[in-house]
Protein backbone atom coordinates (compact mmCIF):
# COMPACT_ATOMS: atom_id res chain seq x y z
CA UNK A 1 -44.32 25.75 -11.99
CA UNK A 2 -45.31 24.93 -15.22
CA UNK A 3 -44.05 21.41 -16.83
CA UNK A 4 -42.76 23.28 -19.97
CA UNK A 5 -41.27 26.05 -17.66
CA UNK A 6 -39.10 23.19 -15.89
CA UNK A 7 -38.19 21.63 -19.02
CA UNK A 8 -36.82 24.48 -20.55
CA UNK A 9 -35.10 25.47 -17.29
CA UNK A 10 -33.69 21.52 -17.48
CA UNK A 11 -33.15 21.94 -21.48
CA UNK A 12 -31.17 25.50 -20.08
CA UNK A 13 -28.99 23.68 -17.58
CA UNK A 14 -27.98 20.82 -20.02
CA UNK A 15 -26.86 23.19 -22.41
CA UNK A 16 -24.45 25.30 -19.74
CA UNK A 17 -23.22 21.53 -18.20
CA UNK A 18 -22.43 20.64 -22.24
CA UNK A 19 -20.44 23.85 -22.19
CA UNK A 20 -18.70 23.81 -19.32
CA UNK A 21 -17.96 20.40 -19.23
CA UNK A 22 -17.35 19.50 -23.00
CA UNK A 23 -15.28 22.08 -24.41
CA UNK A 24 -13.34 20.18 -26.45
CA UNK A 25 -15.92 19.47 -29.03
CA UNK A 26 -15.74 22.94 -30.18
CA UNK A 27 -12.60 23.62 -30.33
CA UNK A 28 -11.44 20.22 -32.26
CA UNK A 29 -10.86 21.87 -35.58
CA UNK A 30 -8.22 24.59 -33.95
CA UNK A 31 -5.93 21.26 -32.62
CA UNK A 32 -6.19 19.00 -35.59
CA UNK A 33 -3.33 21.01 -37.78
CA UNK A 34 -0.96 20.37 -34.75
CA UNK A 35 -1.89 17.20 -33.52
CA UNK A 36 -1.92 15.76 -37.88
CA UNK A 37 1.81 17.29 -37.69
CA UNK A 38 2.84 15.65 -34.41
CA UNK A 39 1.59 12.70 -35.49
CA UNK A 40 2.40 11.98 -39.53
CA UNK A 41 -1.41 11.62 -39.98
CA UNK A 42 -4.08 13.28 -42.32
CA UNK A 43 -6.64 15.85 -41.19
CA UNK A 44 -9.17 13.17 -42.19
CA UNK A 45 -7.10 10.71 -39.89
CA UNK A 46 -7.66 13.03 -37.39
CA UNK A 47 -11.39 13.63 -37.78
CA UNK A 48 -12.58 9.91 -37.73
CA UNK A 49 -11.30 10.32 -34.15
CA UNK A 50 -13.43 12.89 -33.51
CA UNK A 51 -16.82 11.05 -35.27
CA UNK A 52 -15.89 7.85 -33.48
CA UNK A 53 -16.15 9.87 -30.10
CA UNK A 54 -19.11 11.39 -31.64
CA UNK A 55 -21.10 8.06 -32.19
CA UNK A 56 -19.89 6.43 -30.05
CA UNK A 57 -21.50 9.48 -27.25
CA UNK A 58 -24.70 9.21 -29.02
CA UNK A 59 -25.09 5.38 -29.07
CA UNK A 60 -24.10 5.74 -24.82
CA UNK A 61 -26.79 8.60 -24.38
CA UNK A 62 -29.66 5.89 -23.29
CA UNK A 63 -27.36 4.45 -20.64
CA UNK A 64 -26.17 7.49 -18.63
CA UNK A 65 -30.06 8.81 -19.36
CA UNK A 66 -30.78 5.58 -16.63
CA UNK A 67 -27.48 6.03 -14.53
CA UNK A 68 -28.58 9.57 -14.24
CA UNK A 69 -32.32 8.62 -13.56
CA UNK A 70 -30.96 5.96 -10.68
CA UNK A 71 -28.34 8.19 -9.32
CA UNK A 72 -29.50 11.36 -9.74
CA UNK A 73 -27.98 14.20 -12.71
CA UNK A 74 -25.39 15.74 -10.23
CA UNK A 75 -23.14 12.99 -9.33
CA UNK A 76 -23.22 11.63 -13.58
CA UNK A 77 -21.74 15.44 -14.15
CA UNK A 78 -19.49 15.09 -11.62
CA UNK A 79 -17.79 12.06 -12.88
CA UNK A 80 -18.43 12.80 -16.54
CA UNK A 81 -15.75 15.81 -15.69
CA UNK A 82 -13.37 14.01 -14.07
CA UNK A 83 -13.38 11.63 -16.97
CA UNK A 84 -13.27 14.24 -19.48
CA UNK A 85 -10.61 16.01 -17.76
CA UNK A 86 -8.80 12.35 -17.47
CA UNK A 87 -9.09 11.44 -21.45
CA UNK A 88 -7.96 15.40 -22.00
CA UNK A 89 -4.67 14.71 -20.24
CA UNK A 90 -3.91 11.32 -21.16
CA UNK A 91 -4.93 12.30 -25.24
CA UNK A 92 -2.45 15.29 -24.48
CA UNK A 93 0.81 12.62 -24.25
CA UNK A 94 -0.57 10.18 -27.04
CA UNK A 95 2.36 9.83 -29.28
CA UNK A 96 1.00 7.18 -31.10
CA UNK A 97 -2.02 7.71 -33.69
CA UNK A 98 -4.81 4.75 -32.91
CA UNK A 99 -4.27 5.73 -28.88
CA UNK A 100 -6.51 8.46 -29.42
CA UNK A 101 -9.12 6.63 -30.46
CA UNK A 102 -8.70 4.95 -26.75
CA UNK A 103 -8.07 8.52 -24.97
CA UNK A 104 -10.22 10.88 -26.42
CA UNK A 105 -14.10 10.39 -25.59
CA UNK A 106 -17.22 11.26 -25.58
């Protein structure tokens, strides 16, 4: 097998995991109406939460990159979901505002 045959197979992969496991990132804009009602704050209120998750995924890429080299990709997934599915259900009861910041994540 070719070495740019298994990265795009790898490149393939990542992109199905992102969309299995991450669906919330498209689908903020369709909750922030709701959630800016439920919770007296701004649509802009609403999207700092979603650039803080954003950065703050991006500056954290490095480190799961090594946990994932040490550990191997499977297991990272694994807990990366649980997580996710976690934050989803605890950002689900926030009743206060700057909780989110705490509940939804990257």
């Amino acid at each position: 097998m070719s070495l740019l045959n298994r990265e795009l197979r790898t490149s393939c992969r990542s992109r199905i995991a992102q969309f299995l496991f991450r669906p919330n990132c498209p689908t903020f804009g369709i909750f922030l109406k709701p959630m800016g009602a439920e919770l007296h704050v701004s649509h802009a209120a609403l999207s700092t939460v979603f650039s803080t998750a954003t950065v703050i995924s991006f500056f954290l890429s490095p480190s799961t990159g090594s946990i994932a080299d040490g550990h191997g990709p499977r297991p990272v997934v694994a807990v990366g979901a649980v997580l996710m599915c976690a934050g989803l259900v605890a950002t689900s009861r926030v009743r206060f505002f700057p909780l989110l910041f705490v509940t939804y994540g990257p």
